[in-house]
PDB file of N, CA and C in Angstrom:
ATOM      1  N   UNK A   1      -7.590  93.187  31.693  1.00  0.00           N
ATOM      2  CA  UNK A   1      -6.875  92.834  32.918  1.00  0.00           C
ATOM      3  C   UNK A   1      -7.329  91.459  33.405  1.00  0.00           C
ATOM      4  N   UNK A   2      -6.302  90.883  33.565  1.00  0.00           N
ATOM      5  CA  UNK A   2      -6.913  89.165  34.235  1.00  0.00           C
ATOM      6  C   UNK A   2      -7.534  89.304  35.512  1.00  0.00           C
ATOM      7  N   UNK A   3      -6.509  89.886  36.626  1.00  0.00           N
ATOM      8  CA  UNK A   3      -7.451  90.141  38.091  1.00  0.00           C
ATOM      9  C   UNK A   3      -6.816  89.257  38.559  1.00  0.00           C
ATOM     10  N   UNK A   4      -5.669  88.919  38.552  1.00  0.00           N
ATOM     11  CA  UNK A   4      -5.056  88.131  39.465  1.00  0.00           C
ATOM     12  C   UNK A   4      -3.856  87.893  38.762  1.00  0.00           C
ATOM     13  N   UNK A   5      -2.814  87.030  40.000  1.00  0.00           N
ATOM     14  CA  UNK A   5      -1.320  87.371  39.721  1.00  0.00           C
ATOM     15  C   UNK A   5      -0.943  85.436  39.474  1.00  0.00           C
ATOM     16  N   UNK A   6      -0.480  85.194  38.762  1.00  0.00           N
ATOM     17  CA  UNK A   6       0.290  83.757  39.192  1.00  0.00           C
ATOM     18  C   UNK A   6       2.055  83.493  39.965  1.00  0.00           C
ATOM     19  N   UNK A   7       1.769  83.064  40.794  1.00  0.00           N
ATOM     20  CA  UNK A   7       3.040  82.831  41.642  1.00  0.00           C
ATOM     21  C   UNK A   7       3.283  81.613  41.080  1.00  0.00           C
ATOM     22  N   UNK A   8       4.661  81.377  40.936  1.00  0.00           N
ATOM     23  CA  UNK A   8       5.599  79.863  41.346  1.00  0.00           C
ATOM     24  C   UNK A   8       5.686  79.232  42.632  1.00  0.00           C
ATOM     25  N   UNK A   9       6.313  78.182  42.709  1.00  0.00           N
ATOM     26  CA  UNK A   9       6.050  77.439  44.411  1.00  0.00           C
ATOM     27  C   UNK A   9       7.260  78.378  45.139  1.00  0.00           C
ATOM     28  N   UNK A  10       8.116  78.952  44.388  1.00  0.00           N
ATOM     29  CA  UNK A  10       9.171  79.766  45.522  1.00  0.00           C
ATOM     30  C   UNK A  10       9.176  80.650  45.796  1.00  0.00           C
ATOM     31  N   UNK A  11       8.007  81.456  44.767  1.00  0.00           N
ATOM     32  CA  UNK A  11       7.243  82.549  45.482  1.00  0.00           C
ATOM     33  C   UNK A  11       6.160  82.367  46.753  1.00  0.00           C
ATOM     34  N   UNK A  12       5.093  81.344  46.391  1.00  0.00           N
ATOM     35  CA  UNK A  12       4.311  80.980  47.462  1.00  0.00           C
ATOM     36  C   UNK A  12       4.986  80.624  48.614  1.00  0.00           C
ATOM     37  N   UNK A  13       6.282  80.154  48.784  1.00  0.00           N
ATOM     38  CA  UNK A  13       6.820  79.317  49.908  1.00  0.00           C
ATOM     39  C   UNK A  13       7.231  80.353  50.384  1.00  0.00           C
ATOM     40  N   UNK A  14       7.882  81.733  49.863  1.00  0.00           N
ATOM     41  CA  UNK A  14       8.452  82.949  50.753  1.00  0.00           C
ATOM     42  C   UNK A  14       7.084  83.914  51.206  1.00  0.00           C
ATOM     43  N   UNK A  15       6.018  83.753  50.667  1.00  0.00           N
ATOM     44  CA  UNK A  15       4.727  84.186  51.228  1.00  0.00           C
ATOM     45  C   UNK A  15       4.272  83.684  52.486  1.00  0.00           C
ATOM     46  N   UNK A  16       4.346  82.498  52.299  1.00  0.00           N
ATOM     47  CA  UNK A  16       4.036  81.350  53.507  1.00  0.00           C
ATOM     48  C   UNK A  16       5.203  81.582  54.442  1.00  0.00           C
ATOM     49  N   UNK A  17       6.125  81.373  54.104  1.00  0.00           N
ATOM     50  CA  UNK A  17       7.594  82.091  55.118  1.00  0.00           C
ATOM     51  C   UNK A  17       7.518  83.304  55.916  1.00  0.00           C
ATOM     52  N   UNK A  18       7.337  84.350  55.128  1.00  0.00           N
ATOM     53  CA  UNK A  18       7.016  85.341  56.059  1.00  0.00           C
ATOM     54  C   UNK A  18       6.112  85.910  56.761  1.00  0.00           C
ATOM     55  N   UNK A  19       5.379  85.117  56.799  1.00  0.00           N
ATOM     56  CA  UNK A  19       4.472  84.584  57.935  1.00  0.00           C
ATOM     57  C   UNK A  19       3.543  85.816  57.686  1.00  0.00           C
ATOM     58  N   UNK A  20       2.611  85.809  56.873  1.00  0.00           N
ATOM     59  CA  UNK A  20       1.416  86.901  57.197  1.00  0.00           C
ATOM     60  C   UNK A  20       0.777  86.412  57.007  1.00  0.00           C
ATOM     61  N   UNK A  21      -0.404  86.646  58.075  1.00  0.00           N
ATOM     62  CA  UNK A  21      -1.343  85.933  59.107  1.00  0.00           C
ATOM     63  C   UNK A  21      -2.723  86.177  58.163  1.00  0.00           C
ATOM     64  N   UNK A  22      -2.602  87.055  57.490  1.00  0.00           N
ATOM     65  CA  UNK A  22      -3.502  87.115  56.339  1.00  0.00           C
ATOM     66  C   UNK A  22      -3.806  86.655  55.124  1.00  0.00           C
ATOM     67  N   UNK A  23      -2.986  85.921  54.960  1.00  0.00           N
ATOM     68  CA  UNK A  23      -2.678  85.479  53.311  1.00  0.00           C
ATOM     69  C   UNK A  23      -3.979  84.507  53.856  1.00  0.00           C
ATOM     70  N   UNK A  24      -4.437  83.809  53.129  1.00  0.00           N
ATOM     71  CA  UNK A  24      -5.251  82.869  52.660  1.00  0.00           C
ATOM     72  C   UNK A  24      -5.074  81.673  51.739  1.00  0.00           C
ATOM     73  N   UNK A  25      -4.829  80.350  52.253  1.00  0.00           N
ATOM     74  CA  UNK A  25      -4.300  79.702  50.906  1.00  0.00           C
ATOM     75  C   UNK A  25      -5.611  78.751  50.973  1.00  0.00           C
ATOM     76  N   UNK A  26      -6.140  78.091  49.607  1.00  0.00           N
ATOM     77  CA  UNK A  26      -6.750  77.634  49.292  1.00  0.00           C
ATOM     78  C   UNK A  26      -6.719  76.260  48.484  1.00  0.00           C
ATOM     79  N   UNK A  27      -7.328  75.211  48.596  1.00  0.00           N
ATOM     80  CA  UNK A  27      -7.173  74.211  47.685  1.00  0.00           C
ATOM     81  C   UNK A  27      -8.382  73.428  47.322  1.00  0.00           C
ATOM     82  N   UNK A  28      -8.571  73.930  45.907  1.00  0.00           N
ATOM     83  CA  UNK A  28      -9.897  73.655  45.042  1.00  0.00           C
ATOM     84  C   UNK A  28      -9.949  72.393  44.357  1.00  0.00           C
ATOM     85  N   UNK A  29      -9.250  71.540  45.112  1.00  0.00           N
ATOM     86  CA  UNK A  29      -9.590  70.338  44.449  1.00  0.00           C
ATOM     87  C   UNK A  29     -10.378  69.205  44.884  1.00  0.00           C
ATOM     88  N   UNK A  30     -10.842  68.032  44.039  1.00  0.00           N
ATOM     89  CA  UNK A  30     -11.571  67.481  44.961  1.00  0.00           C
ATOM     90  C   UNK A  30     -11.393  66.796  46.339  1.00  0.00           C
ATOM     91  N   UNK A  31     -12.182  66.165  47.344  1.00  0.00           N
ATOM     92  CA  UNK A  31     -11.666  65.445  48.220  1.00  0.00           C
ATOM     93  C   UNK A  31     -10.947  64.410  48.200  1.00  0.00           C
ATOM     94  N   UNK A  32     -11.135  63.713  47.124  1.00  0.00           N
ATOM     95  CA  UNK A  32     -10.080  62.258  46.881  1.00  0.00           C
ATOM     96  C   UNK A  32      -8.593  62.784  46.100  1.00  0.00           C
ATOM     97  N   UNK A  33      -8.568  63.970  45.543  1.00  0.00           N
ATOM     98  CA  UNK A  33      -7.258  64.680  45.849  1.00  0.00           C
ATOM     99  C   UNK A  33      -6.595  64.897  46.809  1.00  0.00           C
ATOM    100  N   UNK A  34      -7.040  65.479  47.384  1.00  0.00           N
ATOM    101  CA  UNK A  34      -6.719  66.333  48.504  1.00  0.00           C
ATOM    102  C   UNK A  34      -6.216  64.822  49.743  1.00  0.00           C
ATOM    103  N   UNK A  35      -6.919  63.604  49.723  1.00  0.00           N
ATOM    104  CA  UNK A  35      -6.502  62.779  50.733  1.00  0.00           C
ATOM    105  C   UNK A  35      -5.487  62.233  49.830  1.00  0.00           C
ATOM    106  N   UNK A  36      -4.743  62.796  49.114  1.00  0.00           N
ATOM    107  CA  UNK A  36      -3.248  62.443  48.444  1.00  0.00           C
ATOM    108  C   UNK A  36      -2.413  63.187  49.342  1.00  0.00           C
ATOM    109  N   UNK A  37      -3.064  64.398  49.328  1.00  0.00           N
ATOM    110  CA  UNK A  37      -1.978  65.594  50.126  1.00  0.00           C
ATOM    111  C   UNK A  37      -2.173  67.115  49.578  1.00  0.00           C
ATOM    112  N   UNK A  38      -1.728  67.469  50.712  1.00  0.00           N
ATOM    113  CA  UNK A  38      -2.075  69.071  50.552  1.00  0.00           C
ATOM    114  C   UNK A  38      -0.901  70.496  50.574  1.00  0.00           C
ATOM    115  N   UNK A  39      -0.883  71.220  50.693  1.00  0.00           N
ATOM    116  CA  UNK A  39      -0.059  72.106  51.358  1.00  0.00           C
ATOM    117  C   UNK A  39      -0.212  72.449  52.769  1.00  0.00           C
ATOM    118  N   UNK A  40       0.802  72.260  53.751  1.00  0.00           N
ATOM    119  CA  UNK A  40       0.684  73.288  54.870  1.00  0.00           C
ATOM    120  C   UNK A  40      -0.138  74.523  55.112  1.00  0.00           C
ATOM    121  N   UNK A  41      -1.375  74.277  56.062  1.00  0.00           N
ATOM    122  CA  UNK A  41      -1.592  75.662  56.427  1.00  0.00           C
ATOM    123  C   UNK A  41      -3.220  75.814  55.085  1.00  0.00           C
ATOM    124  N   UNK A  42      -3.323  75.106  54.061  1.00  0.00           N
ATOM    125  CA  UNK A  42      -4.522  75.167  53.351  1.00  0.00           C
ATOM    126  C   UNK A  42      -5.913  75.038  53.829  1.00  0.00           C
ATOM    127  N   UNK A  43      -6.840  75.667  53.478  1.00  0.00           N
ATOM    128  CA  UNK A  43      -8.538  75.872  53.651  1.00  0.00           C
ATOM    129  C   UNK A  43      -8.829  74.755  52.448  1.00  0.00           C
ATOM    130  N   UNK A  44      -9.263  74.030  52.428  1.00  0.00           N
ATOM    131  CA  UNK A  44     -10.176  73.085  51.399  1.00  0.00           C
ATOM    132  C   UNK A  44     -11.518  73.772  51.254  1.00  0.00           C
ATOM    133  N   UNK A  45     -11.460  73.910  49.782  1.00  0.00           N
ATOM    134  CA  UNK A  45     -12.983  74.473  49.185  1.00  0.00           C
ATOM    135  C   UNK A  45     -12.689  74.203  47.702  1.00  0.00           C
ATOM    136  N   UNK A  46     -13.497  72.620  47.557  1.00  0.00           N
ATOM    137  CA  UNK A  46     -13.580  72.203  46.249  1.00  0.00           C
ATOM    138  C   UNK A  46     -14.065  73.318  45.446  1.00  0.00           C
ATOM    139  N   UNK A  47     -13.718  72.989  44.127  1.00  0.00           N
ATOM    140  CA  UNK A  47     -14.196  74.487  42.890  1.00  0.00           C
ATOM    141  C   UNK A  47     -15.617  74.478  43.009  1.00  0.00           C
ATOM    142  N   UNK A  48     -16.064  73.595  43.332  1.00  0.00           N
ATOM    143  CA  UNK A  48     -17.669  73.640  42.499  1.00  0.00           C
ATOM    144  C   UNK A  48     -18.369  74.085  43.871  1.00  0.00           C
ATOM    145  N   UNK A  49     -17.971  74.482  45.293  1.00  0.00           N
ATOM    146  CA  UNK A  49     -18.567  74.702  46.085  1.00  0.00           C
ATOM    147  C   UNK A  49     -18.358  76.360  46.669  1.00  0.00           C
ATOM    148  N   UNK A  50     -17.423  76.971  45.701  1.00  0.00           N
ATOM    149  CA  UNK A  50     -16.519  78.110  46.013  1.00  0.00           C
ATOM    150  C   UNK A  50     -17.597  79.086  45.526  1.00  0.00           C
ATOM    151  N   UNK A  51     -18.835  78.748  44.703  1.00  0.00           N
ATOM    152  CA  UNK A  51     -19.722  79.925  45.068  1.00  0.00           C
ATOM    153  C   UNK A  51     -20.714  80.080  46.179  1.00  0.00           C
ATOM    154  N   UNK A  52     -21.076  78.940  46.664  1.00  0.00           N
ATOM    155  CA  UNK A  52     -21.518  79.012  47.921  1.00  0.00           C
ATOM    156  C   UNK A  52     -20.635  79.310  49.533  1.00  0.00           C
ATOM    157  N   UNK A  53     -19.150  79.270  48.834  1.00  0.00           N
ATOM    158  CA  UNK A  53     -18.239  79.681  50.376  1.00  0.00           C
ATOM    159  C   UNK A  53     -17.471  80.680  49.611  1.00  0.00           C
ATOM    160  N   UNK A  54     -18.058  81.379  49.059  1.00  0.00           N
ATOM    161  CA  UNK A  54     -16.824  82.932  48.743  1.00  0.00           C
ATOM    162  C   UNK A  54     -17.143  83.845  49.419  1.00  0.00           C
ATOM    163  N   UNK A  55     -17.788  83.806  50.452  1.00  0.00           N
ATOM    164  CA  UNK A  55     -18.173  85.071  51.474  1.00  0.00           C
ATOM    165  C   UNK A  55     -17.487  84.904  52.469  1.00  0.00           C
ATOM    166  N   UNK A  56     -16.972  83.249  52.620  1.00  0.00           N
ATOM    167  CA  UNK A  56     -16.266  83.204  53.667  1.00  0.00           C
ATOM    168  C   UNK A  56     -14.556  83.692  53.729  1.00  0.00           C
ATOM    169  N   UNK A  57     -14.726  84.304  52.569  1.00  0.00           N
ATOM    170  CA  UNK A  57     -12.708  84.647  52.040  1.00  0.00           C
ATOM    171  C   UNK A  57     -13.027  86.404  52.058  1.00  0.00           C
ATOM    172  N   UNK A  58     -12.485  86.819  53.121  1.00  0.00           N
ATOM    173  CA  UNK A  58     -12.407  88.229  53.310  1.00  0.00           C
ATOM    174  C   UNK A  58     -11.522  88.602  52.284  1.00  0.00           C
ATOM    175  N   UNK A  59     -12.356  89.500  51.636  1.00  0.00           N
ATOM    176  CA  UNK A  59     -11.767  90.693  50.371  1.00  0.00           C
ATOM    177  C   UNK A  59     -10.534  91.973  51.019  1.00  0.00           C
ATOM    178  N   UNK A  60     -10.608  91.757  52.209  1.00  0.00           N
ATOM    179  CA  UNK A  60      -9.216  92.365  52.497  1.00  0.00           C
ATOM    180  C   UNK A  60      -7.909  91.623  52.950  1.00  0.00           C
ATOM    181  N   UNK A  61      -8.334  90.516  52.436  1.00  0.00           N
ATOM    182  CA  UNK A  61      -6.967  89.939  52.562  1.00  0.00           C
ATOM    183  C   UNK A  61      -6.466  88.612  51.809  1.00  0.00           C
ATOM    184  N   UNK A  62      -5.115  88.643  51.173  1.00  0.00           N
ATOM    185  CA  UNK A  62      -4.879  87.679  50.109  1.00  0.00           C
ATOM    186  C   UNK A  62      -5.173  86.520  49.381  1.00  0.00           C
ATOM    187  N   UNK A  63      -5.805  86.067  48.636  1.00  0.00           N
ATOM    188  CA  UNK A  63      -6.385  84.560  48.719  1.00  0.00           C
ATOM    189  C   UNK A  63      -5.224  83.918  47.503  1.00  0.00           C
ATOM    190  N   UNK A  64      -5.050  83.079  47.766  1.00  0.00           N
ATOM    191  CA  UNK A  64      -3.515  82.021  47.052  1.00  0.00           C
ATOM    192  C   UNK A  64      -4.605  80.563  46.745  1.00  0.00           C
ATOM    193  N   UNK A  65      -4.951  80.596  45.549  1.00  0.00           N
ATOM    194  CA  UNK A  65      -5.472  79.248  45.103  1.00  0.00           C
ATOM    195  C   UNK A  65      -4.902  78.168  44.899  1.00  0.00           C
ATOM    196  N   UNK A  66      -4.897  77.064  44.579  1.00  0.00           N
ATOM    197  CA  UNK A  66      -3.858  75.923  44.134  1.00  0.00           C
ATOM    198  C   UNK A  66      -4.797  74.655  43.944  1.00  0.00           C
ATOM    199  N   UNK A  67      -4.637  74.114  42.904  1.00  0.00           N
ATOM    200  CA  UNK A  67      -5.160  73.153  42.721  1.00  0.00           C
ATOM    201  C   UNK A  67      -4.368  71.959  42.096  1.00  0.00           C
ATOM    202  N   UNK A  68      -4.238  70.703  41.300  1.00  0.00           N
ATOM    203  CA  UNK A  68      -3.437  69.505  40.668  1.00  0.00           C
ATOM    204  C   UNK A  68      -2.764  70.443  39.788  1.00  0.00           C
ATOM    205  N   UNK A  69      -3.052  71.552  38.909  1.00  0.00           N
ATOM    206  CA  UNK A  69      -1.699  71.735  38.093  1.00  0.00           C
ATOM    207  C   UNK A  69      -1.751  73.513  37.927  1.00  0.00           C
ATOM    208  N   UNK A  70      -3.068  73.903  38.178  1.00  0.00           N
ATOM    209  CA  UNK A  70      -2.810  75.125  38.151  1.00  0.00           C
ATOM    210  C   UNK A  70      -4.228  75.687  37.037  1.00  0.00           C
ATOM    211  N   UNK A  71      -4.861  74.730  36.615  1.00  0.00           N
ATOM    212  CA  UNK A  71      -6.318  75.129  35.726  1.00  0.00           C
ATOM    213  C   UNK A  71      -7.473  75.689  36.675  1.00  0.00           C
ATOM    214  N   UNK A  72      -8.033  74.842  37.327  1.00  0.00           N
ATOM    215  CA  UNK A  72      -9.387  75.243  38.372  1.00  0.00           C
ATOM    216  C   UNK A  72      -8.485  76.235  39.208  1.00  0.00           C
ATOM    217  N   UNK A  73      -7.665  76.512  39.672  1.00  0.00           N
ATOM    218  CA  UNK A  73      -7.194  77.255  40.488  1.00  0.00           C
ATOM    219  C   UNK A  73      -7.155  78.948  39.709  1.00  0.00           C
ATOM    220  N   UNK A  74      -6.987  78.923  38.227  1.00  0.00           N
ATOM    221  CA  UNK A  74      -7.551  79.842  37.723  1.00  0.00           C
ATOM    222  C   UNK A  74      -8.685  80.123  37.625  1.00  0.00           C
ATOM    223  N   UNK A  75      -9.284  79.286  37.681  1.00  0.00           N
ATOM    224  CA  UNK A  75     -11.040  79.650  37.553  1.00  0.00           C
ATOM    225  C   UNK A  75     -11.461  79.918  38.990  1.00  0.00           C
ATOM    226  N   UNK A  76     -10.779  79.359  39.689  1.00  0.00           N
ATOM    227  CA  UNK A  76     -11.680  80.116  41.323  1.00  0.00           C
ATOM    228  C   UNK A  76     -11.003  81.816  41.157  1.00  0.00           C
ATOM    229  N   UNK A  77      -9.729  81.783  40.752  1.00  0.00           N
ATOM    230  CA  UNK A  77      -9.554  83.675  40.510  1.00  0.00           C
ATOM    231  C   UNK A  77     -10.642  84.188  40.117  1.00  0.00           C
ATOM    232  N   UNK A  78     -11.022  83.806  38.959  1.00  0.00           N
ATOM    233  CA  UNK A  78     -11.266  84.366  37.742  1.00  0.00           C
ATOM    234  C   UNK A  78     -12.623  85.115  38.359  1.00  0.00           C
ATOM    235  N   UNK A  79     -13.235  84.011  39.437  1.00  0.00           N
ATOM    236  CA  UNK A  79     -14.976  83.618  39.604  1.00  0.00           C
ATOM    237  C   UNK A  79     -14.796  84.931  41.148  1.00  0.00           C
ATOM    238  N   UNK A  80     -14.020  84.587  42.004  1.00  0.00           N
ATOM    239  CA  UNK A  80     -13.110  85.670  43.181  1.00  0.00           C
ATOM    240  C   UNK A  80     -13.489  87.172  42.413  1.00  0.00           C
ATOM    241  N   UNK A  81     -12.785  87.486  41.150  1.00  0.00           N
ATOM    242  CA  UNK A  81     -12.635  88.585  40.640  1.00  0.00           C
ATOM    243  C   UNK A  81     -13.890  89.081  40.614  1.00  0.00           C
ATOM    244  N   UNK A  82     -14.826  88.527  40.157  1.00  0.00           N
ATOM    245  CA  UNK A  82     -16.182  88.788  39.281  1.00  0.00           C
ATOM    246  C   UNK A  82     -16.805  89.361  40.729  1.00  0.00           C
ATOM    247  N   UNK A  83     -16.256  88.541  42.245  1.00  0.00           N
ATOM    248  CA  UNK A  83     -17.216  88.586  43.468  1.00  0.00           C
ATOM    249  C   UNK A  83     -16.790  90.035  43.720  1.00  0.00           C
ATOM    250  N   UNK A  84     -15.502  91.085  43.381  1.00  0.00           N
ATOM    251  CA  UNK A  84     -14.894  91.885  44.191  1.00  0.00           C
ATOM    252  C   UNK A  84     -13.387  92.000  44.657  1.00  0.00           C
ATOM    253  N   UNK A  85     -13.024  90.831  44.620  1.00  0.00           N
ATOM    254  CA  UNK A  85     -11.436  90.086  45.482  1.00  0.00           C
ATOM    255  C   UNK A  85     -10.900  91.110  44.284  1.00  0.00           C
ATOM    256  N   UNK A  86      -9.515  91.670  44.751  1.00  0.00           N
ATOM    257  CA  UNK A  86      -8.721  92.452  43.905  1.00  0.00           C
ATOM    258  C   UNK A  86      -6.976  91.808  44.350  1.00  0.00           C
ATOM    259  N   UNK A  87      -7.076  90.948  45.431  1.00  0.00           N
ATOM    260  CA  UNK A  87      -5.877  90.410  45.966  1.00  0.00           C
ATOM    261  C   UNK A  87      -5.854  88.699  46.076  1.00  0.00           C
ATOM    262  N   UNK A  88      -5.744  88.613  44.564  1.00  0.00           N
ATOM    263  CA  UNK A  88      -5.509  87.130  44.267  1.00  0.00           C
ATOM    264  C   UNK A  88      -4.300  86.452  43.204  1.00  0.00           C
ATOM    265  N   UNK A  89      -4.328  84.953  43.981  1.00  0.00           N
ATOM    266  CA  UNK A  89      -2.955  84.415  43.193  1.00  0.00           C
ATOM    267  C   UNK A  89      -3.345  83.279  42.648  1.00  0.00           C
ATOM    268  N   UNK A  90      -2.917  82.765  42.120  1.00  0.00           N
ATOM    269  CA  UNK A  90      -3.052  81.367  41.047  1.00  0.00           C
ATOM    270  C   UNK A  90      -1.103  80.546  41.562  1.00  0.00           C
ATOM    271  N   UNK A  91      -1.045  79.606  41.939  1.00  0.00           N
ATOM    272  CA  UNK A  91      -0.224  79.018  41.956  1.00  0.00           C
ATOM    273  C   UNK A  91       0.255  78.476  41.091  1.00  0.00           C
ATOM    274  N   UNK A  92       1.100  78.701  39.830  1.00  0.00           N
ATOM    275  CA  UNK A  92       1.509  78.011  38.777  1.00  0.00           C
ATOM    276  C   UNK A  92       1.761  76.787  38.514  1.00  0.00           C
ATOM    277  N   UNK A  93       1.039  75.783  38.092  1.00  0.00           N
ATOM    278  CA  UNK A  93       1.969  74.548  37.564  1.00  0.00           C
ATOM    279  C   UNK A  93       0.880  73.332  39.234  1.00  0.00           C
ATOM    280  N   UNK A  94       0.075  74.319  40.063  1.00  0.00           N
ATOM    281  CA  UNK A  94      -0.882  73.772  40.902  1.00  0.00           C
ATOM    282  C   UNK A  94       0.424  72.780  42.292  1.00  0.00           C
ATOM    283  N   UNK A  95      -0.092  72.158  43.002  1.00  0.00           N
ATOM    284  CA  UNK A  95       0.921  70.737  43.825  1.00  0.00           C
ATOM    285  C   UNK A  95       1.525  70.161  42.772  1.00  0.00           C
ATOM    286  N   UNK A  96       1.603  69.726  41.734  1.00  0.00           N
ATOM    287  CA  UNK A  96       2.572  69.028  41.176  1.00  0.00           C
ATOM    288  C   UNK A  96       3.738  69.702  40.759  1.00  0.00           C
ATOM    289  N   UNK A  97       3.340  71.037  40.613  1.00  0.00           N
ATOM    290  CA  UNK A  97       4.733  71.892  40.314  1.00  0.00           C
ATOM    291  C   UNK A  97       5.623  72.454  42.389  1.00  0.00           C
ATOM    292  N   UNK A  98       4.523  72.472  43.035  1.00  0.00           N
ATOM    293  CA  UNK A  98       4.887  73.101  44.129  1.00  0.00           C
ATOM    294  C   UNK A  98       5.831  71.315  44.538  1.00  0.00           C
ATOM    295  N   UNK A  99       5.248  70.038  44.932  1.00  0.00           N
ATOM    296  CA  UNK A  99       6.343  68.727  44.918  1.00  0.00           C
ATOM    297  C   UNK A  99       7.280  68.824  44.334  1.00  0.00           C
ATOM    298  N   UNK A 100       7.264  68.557  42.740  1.00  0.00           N
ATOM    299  CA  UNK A 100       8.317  68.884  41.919  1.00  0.00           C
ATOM    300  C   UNK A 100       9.331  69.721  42.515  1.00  0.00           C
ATOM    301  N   UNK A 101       9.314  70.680  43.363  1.00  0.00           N
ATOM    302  CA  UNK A 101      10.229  71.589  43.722  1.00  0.00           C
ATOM    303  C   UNK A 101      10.486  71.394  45.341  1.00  0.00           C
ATOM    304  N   UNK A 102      10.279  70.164  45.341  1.00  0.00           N
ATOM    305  CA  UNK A 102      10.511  69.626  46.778  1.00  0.00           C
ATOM    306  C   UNK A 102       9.792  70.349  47.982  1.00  0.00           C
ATOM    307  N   UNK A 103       9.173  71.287  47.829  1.00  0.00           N
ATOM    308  CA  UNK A 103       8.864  71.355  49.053  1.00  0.00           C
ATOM    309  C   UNK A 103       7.759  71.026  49.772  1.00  0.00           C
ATOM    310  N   UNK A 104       6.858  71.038  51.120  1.00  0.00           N
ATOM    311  CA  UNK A 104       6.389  69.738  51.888  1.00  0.00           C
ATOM    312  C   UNK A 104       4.786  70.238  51.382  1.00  0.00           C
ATOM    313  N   UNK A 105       4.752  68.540  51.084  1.00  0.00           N
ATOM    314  CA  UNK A 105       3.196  67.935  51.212  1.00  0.00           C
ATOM    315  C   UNK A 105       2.588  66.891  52.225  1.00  0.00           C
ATOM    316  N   UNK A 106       1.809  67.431  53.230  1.00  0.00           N
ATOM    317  CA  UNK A 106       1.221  66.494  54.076  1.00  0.00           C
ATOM    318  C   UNK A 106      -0.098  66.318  54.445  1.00  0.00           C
ATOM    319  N   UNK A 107      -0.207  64.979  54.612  1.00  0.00           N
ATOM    320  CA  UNK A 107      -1.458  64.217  54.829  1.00  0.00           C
ATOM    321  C   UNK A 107      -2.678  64.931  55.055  1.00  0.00           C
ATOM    322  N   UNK A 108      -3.923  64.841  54.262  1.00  0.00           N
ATOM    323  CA  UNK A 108      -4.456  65.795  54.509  1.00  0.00           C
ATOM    324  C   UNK A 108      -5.330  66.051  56.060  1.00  0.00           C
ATOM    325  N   UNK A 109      -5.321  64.931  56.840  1.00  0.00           N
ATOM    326  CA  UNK A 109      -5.283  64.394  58.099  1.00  0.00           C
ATOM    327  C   UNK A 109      -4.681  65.229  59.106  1.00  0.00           C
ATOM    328  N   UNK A 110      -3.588  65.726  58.368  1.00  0.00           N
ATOM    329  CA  UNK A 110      -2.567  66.701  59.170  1.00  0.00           C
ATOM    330  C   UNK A 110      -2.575  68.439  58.941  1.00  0.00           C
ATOM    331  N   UNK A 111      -3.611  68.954  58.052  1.00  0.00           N
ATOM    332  CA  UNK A 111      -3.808  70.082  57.547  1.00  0.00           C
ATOM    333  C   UNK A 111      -4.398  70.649  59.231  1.00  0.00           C
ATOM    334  N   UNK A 112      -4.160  71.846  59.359  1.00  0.00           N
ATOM    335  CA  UNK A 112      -4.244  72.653  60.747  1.00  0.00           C
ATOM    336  C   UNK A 112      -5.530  72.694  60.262  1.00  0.00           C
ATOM    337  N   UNK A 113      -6.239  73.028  61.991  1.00  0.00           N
ATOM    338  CA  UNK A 113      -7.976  73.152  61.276  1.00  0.00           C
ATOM    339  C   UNK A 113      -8.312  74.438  61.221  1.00  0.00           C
TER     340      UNK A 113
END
């Protein structure tokens, strides 16, 4: 069993749509990524720091990874799984597939805190 699910961006975007206050989205990439742009509504937690902040991602409720194409964003599952997490996603294809499909990337300046 892998231990986690991969979504497309039009799955993630109807997750994010219907608004549950629980989901968790995440973005494991580095900081000079990330001041390219982000998703709406994302927690920043570079990969390499996600074993020292995985206590901070409650195991009862969804965690949605995403990273540049969709690689490290498997490996924070993978590493999630090993902690306990049984409710995790991998974003397919990472922000370049979620742009590609037009929908919004902003400044990471502008990410809610």
């Amino acid at each position: 069993m892998v231990g986690f699910q991969d979504l497309d961006p039009m799955d993630l975007q109807k997750l994010l749509q219907d608004g549950d206050e629980n989901l968790i989205l995440v973005d494991v990439r580095t900081p000079a990524e990330v001041a390219r742009g982000t998703i709406p509504g994302a927690q920043f937690i570079p990969l390499h720091l996600l074993p020292v902040n995985a206590k901070s991602l409650d195991k009862a409720h969804p965690v949605v990874f995403y990273c540049q194409s969709g690689a490290r964003s498997m490996q924070a599952c993978l590493y999630l799984r090993q902690q306990g997490h049984d409710r995790l996603y991998n974003l397919r294809g990472g922000i370049l597939a979620w742009a590609r499909t037009g929908l919004p990337v902003v400044p990471a300046d502008e990410r809610p805190a």
